[in-house]
PDB file of N, CA and C in Angstrom:
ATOM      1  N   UNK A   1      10.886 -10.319  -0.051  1.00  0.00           N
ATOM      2  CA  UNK A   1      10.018 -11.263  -0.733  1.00  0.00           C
ATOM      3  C   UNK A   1       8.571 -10.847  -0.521  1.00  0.00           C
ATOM      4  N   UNK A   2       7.843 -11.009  -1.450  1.00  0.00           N
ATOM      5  CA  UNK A   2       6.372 -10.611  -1.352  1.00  0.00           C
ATOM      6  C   UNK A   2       5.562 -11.681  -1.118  1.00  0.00           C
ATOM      7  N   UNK A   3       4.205 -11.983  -0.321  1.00  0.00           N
ATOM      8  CA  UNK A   3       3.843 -12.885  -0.157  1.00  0.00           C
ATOM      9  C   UNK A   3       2.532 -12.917  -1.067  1.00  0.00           C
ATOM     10  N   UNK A   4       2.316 -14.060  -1.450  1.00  0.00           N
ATOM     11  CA  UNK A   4       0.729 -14.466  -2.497  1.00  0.00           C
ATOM     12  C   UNK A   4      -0.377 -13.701  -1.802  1.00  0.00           C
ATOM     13  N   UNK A   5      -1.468 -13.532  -2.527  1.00  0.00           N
ATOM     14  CA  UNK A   5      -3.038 -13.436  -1.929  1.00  0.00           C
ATOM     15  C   UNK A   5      -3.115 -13.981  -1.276  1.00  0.00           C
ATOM     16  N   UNK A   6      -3.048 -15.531  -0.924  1.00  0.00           N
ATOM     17  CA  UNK A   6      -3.794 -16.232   0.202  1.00  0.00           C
ATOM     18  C   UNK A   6      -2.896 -15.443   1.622  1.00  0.00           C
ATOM     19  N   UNK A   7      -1.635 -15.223   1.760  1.00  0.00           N
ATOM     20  CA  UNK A   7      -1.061 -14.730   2.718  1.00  0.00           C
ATOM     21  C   UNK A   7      -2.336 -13.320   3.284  1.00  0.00           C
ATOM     22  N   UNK A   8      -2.065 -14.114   4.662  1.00  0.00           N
ATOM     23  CA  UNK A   8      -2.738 -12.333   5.422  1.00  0.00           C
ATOM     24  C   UNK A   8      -1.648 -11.805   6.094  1.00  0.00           C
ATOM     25  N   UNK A   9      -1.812 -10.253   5.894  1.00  0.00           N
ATOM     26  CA  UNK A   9      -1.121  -9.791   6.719  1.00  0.00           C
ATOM     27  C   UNK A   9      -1.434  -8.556   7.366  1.00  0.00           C
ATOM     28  N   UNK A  10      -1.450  -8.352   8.924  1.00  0.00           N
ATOM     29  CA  UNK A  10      -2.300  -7.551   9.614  1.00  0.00           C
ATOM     30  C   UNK A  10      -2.484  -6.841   9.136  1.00  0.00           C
ATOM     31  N   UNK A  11      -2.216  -5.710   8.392  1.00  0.00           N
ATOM     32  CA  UNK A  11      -2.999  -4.620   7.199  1.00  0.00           C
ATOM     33  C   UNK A  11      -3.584  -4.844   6.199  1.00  0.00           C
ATOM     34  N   UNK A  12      -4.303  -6.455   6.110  1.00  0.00           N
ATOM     35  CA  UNK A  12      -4.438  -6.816   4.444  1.00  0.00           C
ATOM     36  C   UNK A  12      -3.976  -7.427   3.678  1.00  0.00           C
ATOM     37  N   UNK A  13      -4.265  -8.430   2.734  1.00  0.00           N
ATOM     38  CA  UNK A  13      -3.896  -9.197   2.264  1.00  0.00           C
ATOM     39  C   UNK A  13      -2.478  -8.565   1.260  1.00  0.00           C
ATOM     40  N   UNK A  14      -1.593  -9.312   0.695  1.00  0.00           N
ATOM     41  CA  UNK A  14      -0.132  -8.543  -0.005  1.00  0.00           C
ATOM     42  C   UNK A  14      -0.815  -9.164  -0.968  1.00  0.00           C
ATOM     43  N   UNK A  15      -0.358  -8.827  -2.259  1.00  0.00           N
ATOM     44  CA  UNK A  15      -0.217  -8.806  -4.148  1.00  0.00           C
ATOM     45  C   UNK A  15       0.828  -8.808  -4.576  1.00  0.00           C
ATOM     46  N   UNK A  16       0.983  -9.787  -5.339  1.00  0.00           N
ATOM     47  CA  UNK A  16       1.903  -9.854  -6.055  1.00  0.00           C
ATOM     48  C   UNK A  16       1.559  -8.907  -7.725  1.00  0.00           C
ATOM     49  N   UNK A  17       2.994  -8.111  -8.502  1.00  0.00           N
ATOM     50  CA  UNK A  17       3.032  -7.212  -9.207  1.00  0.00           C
ATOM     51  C   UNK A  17       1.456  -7.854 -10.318  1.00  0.00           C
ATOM     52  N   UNK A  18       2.026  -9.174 -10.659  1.00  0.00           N
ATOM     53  CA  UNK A  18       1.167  -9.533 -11.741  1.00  0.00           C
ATOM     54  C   UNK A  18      -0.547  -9.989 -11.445  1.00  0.00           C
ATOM     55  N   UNK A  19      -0.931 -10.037  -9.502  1.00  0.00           N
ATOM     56  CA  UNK A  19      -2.238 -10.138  -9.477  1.00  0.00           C
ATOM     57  C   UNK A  19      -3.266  -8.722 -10.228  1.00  0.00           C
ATOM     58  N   UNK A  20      -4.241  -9.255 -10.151  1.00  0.00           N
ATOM     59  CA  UNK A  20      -5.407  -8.014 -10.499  1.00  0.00           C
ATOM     60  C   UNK A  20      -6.961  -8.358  -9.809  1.00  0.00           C
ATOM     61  N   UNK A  21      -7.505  -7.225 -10.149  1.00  0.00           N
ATOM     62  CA  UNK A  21      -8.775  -7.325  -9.892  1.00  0.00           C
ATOM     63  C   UNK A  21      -9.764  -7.418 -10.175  1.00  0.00           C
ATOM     64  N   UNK A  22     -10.571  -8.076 -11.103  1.00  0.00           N
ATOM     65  CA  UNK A  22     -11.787  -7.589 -12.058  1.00  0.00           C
ATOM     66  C   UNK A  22     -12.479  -6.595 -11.373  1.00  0.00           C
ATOM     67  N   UNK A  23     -12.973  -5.621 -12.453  1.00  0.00           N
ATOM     68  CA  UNK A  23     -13.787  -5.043 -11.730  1.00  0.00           C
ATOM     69  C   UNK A  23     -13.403  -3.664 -10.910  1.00  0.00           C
ATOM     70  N   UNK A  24     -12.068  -3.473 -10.944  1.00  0.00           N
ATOM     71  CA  UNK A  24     -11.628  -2.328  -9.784  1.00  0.00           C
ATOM     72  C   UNK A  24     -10.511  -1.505 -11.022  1.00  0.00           C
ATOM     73  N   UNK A  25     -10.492  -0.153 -10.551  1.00  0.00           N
ATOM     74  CA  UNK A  25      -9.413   0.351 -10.940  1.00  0.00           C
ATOM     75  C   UNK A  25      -8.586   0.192  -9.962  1.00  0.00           C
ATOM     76  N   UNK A  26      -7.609  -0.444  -9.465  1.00  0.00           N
ATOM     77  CA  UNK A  26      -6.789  -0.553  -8.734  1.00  0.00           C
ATOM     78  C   UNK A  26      -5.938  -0.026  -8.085  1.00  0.00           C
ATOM     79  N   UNK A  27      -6.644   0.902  -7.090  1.00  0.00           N
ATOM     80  CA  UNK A  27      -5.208   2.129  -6.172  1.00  0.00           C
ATOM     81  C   UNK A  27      -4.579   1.047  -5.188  1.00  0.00           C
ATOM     82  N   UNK A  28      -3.469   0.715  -4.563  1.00  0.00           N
ATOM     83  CA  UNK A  28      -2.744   0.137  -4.312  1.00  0.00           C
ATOM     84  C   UNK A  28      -1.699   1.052  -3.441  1.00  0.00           C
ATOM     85  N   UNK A  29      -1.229   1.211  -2.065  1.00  0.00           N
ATOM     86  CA  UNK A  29      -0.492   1.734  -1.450  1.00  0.00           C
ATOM     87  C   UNK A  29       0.737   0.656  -1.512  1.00  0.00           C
ATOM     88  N   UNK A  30       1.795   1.262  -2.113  1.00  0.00           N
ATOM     89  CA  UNK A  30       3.254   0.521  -1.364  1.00  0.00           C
ATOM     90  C   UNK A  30       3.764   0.944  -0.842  1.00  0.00           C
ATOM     91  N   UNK A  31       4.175   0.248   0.211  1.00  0.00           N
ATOM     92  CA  UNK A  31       5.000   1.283   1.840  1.00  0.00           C
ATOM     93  C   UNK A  31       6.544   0.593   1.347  1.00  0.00           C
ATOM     94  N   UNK A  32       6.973   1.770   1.695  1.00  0.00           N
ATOM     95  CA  UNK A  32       8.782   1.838   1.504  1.00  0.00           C
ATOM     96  C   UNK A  32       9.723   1.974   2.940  1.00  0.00           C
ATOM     97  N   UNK A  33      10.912   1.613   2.758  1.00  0.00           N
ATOM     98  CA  UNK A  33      11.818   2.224   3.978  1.00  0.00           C
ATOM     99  C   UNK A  33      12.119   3.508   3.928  1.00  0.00           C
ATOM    100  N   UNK A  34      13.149   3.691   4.606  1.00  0.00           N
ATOM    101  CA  UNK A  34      13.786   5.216   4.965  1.00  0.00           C
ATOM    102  C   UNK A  34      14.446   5.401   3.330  1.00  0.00           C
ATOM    103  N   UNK A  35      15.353   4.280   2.863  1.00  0.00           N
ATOM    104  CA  UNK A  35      15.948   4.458   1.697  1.00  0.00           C
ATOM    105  C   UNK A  35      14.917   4.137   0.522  1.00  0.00           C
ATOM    106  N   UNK A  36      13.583   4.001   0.534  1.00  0.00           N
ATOM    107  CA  UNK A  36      13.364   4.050  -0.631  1.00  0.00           C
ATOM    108  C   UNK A  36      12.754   2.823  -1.123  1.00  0.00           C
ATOM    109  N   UNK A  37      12.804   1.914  -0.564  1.00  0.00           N
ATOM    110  CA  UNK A  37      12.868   0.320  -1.019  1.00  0.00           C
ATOM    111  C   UNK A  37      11.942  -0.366  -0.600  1.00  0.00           C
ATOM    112  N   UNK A  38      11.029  -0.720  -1.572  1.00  0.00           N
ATOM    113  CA  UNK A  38       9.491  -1.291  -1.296  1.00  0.00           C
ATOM    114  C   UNK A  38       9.398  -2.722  -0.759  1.00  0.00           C
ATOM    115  N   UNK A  39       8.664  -2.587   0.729  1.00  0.00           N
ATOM    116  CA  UNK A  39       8.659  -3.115   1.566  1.00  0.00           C
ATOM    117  C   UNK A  39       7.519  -4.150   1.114  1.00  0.00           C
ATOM    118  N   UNK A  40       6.264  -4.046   0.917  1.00  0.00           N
ATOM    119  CA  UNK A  40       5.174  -4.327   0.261  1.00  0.00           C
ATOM    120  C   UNK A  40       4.069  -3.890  -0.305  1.00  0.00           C
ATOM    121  N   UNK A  41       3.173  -4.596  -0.829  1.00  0.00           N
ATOM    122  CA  UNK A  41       2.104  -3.881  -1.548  1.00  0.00           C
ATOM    123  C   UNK A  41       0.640  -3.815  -0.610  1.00  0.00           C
ATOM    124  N   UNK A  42      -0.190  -3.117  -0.658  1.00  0.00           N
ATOM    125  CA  UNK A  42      -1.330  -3.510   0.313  1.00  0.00           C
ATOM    126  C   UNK A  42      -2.669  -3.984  -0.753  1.00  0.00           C
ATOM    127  N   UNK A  43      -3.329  -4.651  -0.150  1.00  0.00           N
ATOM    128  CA  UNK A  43      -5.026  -4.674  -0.998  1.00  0.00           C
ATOM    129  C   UNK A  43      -5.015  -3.999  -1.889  1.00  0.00           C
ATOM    130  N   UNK A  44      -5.910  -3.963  -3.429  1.00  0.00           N
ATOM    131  CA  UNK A  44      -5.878  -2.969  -3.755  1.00  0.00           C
ATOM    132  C   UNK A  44      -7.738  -2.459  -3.239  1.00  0.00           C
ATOM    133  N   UNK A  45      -7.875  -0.949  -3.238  1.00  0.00           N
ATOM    134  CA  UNK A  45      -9.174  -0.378  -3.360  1.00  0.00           C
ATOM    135  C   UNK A  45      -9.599  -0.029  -4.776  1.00  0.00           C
ATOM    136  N   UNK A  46     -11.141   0.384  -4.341  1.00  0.00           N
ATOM    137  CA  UNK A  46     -11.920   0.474  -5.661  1.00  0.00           C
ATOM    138  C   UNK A  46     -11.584   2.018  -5.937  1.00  0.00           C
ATOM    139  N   UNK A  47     -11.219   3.055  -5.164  1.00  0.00           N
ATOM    140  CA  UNK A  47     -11.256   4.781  -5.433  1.00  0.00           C
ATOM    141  C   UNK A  47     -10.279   5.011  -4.594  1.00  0.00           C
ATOM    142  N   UNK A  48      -9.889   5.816  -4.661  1.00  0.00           N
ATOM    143  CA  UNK A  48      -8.661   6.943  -4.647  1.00  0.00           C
ATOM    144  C   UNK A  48      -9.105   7.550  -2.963  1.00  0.00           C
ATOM    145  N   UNK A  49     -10.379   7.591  -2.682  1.00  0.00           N
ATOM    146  CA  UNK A  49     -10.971   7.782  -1.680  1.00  0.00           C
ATOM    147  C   UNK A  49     -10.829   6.962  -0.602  1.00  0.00           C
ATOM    148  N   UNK A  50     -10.864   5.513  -0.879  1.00  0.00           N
ATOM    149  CA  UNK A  50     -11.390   4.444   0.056  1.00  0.00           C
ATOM    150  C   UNK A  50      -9.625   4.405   0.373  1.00  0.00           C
ATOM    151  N   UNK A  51      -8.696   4.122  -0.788  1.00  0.00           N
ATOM    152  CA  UNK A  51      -7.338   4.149  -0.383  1.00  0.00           C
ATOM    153  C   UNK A  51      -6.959   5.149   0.713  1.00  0.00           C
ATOM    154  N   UNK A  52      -7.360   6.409   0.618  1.00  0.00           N
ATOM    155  CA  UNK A  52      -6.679   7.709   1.835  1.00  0.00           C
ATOM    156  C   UNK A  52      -7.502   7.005   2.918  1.00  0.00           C
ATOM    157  N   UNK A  53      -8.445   6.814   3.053  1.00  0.00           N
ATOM    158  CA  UNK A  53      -9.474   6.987   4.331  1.00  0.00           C
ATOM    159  C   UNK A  53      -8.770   5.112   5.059  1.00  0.00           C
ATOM    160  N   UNK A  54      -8.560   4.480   3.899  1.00  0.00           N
ATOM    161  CA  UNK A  54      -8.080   2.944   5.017  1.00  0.00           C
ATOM    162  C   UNK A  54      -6.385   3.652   5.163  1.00  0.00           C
ATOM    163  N   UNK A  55      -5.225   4.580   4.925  1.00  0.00           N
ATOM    164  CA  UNK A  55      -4.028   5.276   5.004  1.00  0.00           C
ATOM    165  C   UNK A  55      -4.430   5.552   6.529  1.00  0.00           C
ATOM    166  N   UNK A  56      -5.573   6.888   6.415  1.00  0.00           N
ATOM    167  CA  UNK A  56      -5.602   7.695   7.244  1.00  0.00           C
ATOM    168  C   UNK A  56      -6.388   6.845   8.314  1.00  0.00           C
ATOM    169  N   UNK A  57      -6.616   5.473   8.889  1.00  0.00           N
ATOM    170  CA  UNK A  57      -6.537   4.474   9.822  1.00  0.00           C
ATOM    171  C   UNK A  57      -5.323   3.994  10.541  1.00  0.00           C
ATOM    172  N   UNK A  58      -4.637   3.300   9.445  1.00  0.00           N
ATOM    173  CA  UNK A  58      -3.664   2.534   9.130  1.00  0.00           C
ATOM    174  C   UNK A  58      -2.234   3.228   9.438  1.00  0.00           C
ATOM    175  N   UNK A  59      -2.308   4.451   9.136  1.00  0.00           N
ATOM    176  CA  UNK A  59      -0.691   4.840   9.075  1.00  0.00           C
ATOM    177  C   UNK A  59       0.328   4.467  10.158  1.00  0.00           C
ATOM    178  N   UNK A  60       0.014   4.932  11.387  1.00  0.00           N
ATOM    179  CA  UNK A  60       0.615   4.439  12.613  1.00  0.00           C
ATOM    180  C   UNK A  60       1.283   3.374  12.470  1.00  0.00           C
ATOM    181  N   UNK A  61       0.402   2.156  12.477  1.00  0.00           N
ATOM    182  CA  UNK A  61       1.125   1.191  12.261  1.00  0.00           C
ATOM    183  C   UNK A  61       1.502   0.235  10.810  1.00  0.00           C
ATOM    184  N   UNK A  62       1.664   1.247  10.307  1.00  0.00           N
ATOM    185  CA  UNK A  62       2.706   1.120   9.012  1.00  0.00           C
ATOM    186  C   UNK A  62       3.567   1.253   9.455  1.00  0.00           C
ATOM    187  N   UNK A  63       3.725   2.392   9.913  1.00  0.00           N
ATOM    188  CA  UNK A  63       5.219   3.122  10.446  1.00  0.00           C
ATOM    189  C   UNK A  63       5.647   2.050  11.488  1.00  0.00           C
ATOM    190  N   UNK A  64       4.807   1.387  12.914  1.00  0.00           N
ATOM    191  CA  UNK A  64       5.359   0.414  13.326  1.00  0.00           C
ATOM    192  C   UNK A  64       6.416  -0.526  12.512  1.00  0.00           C
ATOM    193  N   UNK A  65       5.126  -0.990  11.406  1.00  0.00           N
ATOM    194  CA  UNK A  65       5.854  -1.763  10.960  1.00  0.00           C
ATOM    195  C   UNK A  65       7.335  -1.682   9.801  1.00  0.00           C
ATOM    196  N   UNK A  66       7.921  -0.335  10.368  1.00  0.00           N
ATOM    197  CA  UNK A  66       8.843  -0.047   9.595  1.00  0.00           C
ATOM    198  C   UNK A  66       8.696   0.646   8.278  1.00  0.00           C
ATOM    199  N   UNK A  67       7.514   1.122   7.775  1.00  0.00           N
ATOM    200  CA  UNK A  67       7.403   1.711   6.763  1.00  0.00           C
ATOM    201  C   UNK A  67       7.555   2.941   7.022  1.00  0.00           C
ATOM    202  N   UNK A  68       8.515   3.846   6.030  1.00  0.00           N
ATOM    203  CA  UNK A  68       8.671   5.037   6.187  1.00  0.00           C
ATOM    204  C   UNK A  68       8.078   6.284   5.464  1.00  0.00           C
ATOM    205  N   UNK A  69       7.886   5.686   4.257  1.00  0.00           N
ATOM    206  CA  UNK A  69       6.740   6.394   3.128  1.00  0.00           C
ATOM    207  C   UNK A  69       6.253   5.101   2.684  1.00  0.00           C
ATOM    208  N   UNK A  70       5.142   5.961   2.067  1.00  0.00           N
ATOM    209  CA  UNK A  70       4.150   5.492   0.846  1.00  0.00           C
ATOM    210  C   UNK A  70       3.866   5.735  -0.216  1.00  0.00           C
ATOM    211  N   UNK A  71       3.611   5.054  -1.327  1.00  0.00           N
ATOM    212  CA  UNK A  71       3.020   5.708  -3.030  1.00  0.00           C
ATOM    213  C   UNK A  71       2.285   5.496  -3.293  1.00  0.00           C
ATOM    214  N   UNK A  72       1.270   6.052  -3.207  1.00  0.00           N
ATOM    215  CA  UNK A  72      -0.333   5.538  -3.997  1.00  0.00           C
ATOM    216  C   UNK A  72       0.077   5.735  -5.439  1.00  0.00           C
ATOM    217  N   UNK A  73      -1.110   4.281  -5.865  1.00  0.00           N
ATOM    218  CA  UNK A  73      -0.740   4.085  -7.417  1.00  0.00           C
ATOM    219  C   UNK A  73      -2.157   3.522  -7.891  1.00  0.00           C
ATOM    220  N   UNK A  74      -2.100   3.845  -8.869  1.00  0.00           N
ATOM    221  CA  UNK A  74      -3.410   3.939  -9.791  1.00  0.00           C
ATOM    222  C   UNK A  74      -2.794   2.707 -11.002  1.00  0.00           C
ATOM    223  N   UNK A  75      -3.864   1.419 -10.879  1.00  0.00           N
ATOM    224  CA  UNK A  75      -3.087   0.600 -11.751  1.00  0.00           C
ATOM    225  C   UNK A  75      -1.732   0.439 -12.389  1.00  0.00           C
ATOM    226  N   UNK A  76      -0.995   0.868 -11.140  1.00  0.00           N
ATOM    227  CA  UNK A  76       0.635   0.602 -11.277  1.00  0.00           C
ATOM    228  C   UNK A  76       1.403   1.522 -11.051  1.00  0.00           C
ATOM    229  N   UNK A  77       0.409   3.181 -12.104  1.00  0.00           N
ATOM    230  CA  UNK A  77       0.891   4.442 -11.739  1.00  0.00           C
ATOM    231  C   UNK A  77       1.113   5.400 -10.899  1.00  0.00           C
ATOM    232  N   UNK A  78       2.169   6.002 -10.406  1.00  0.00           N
ATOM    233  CA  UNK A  78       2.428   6.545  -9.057  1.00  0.00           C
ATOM    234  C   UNK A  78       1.125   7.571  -9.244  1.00  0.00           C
ATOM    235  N   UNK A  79       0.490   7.761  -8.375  1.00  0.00           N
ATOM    236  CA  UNK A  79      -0.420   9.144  -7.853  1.00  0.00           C
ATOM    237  C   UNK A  79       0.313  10.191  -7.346  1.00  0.00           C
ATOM    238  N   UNK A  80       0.896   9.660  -6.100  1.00  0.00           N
ATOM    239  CA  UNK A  80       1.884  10.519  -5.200  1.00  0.00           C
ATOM    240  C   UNK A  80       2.404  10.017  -4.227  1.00  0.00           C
ATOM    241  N   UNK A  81       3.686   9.972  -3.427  1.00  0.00           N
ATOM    242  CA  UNK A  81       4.335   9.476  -2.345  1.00  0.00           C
ATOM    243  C   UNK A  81       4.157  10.408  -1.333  1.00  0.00           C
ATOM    244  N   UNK A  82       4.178   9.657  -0.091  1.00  0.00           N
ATOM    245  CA  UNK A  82       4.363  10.940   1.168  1.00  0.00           C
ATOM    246  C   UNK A  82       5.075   9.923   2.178  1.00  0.00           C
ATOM    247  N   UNK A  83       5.464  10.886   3.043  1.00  0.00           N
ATOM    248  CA  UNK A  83       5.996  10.171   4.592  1.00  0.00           C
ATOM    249  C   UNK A  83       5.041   9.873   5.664  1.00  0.00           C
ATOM    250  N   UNK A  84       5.561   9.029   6.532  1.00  0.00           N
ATOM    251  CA  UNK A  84       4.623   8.730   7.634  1.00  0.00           C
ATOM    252  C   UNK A  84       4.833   9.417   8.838  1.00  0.00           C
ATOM    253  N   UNK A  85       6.025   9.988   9.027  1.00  0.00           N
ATOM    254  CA  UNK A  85       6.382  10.869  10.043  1.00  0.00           C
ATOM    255  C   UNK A  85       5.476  11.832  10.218  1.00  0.00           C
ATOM    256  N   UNK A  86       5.285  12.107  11.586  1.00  0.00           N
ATOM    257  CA  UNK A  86       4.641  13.336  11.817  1.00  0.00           C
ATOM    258  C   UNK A  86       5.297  14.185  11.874  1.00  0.00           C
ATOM    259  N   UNK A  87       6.073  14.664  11.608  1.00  0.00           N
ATOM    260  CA  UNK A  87       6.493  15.969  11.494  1.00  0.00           C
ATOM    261  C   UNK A  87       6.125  16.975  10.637  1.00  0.00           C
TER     262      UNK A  87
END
């Protein structure tokens, strides 16, 4: 289940598919499990930039929190997925 805007959640507020943003092109990280299966959505950012640089904070405890990959998406559209593993 996904939780509304007003929900916080320690990485940032969650979105639901149909919120938006005025004003933003909307990159949007969704963290997935091991199989694939989208866990939730994060904030969205204003650039493609600000998205990697709050990732490259954040990742660790994504992965705490059970996330195994991610997909950056550009108003909905995948950019690219990666894993959180260090390996």
């Amino acid at each position: 289940m996904i939780d509304s805007v007003s929900s916080r959640h320690p990485s940032g507020p969650v979105l639901n598919r149909n919120d938006s943003v005025e004003g933003m092109a909307p990159f949007t990280w969704t963290l997935q499990d091991g199989s694939g299966t989208d866990l939730r959505v994060t904030e969205p950012f204003a650039s493609k930039q600000d998205a990697e640089a709050w990732m490259g904070s954040e990742w660790s405890s994504l992965l705490e929190e059970g996330a195994q990959f991610v997909a950056l998406k550009e108003d909905g559209d995948l950019v690219y997925r990666m894993g959180l593993n260090e390996q």
